[in-house]
C-alpha atoms as a PDB file:
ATOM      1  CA  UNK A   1     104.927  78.026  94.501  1.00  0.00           C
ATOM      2  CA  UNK A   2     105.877  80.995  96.820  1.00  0.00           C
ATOM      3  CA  UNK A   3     106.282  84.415  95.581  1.00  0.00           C
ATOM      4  CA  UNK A   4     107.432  87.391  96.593  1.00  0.00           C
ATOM      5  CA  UNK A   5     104.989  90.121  94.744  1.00  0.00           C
ATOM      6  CA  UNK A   6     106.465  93.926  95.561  1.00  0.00           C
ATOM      7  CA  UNK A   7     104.368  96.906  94.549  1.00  0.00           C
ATOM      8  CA  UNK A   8     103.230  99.833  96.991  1.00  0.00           C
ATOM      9  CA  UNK A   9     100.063 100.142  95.728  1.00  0.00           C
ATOM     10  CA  UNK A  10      98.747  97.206  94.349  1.00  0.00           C
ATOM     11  CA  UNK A  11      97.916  93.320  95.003  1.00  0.00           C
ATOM     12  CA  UNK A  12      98.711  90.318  92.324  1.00  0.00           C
ATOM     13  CA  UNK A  13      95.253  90.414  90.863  1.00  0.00           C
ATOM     14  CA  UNK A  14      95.520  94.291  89.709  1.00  0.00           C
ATOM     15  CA  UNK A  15      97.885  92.955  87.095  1.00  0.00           C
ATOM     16  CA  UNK A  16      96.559  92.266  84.003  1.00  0.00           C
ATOM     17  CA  UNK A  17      98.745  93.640  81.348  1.00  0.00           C
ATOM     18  CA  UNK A  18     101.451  90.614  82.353  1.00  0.00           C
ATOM     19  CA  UNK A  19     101.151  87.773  83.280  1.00  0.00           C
ATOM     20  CA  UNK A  20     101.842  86.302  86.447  1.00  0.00           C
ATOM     21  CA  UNK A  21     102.423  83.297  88.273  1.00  0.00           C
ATOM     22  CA  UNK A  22     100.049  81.252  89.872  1.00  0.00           C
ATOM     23  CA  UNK A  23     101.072  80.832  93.711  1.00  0.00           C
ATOM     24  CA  UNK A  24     100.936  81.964  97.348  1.00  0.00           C
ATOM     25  CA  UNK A  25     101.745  85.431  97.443  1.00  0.00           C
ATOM     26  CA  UNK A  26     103.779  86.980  99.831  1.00  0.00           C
ATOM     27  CA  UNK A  27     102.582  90.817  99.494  1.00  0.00           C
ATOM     28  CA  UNK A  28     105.836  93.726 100.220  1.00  0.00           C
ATOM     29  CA  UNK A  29     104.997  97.324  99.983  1.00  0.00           C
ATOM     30  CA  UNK A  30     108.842  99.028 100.194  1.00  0.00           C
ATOM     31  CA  UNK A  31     112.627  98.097  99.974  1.00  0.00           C
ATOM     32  CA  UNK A  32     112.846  97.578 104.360  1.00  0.00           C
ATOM     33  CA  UNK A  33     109.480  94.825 103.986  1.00  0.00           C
ATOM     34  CA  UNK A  34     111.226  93.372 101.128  1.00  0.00           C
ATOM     35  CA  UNK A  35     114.982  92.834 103.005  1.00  0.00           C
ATOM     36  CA  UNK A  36     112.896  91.504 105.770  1.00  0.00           C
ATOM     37  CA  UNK A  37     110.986  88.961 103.908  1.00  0.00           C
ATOM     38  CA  UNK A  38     114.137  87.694 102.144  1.00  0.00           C
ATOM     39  CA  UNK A  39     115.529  87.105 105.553  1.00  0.00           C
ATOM     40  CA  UNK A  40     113.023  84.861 106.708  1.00  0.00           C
ATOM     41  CA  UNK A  41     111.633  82.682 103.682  1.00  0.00           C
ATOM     42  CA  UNK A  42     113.048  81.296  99.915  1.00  0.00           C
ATOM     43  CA  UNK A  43     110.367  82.372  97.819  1.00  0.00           C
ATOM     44  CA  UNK A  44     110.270  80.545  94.132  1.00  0.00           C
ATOM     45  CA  UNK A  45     109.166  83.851  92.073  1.00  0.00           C
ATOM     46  CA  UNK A  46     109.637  87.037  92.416  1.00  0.00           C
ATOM     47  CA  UNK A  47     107.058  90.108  91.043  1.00  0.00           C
ATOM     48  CA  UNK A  48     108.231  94.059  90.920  1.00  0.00           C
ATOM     49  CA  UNK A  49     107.164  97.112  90.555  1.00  0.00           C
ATOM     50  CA  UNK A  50     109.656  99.848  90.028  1.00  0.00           C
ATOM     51  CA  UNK A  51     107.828 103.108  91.681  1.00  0.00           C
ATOM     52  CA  UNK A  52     107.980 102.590  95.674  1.00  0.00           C
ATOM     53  CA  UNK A  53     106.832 105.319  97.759  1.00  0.00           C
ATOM     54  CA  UNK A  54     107.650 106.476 101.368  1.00  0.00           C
ATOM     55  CA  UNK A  55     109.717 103.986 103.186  1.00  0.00           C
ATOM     56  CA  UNK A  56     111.145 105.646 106.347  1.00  0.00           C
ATOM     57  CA  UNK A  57     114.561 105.188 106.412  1.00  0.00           C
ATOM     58  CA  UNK A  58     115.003 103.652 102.639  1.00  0.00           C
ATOM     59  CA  UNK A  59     114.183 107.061 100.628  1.00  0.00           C
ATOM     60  CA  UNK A  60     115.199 106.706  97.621  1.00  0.00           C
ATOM     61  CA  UNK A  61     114.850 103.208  97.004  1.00  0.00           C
ATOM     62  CA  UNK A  62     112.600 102.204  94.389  1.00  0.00           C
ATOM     63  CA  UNK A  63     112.591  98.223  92.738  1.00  0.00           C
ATOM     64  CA  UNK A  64     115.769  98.034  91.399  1.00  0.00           C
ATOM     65  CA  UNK A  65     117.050  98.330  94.482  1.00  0.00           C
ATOM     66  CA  UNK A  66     115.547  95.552  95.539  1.00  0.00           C
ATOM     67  CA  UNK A  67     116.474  93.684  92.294  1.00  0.00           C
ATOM     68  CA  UNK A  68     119.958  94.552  93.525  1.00  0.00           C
ATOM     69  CA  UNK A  69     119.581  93.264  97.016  1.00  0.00           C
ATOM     70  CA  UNK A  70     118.128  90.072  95.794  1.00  0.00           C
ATOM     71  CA  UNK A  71     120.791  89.070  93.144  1.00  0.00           C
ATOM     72  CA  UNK A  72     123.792  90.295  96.147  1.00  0.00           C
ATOM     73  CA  UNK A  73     121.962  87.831  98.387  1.00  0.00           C
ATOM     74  CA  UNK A  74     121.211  84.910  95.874  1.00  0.00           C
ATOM     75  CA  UNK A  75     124.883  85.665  94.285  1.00  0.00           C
ATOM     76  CA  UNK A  76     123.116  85.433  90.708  1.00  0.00           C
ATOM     77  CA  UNK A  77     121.130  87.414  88.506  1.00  0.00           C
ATOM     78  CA  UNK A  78     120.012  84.002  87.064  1.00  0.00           C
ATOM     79  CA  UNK A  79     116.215  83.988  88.935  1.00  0.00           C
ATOM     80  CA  UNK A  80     112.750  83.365  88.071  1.00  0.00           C
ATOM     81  CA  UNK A  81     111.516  87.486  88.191  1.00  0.00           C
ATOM     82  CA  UNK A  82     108.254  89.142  86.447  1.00  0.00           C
ATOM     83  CA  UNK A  83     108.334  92.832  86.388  1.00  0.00           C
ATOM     84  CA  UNK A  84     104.997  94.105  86.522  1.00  0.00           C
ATOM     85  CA  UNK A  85     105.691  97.655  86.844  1.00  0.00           C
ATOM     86  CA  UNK A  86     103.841 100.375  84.246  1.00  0.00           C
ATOM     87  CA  UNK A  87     107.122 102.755  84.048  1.00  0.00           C
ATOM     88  CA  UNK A  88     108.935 101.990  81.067  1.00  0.00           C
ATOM     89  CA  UNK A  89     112.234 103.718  82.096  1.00  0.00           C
ATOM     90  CA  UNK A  90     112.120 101.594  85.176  1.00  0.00           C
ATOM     91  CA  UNK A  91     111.585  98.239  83.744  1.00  0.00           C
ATOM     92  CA  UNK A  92     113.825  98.674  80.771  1.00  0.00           C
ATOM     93  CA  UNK A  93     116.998  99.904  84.399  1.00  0.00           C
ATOM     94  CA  UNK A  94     115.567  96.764  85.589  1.00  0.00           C
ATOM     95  CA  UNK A  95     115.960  94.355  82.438  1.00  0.00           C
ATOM     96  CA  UNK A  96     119.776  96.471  81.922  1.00  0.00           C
ATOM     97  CA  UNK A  97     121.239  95.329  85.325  1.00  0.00           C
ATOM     98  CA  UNK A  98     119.931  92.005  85.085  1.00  0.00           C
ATOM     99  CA  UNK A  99     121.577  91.371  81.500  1.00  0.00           C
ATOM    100  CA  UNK A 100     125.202  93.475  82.761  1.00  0.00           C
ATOM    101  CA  UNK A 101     125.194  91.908  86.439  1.00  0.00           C
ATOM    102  CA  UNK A 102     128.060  91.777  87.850  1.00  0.00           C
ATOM    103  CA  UNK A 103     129.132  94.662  86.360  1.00  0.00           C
ATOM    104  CA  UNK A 104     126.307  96.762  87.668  1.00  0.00           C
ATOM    105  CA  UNK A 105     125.996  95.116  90.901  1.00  0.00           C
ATOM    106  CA  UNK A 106     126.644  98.055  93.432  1.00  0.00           C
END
């Protein structure tokens, strides 16, 4: 199984408090690594953290921006994602659009 893990900080085996696939991960620290990977593999599982820090170019965008680009690109927001991220307020944004998409799809 390939999978795309995206955190800016951390690797798949610093998770413990979810659980996560077992696979070959594919390891993206911001939104422009994460758009860049999408355009050159299909990946079967998809990890993300919400906080993402400097991306030159791409302030501003944080996970659920990615989330966003991914279900634009896949044209669903039914997909096999674990969100691994510790901030609450992100995860819960993250669970929202997936569970109003289209309607939130911008």
């Amino acid at each position: 199984m390939e999978v795309l893990f995206l955190d800016d900080v951390r690797v798949p085996g610093d998770v413990t408090w979810v659980h996560l696939p077992q696979g070959n991960y594919t390891i993206v620290r911001n939104y422009s690594q994460f758009v860049k990977e999408l355009s050159y593999k299909n990946f079967d599982h998809y990890c993300f953290d919400y906080d993402l820090w400097f991306d030159p170019g791409y302030e501003g965008h944080d996970g659920l921006s990615c989330l966003k680009h991914l279900v634009n690109k896949k044209g669903t927001c039914n997909l096999p994602v674990t969100f691994h991220t510790q901030n609450e307020w992100g995860r819960e944004k993250m669970e929202k659009f997936l569970l109003t998409y289209p309607e939130n799809l911008v």
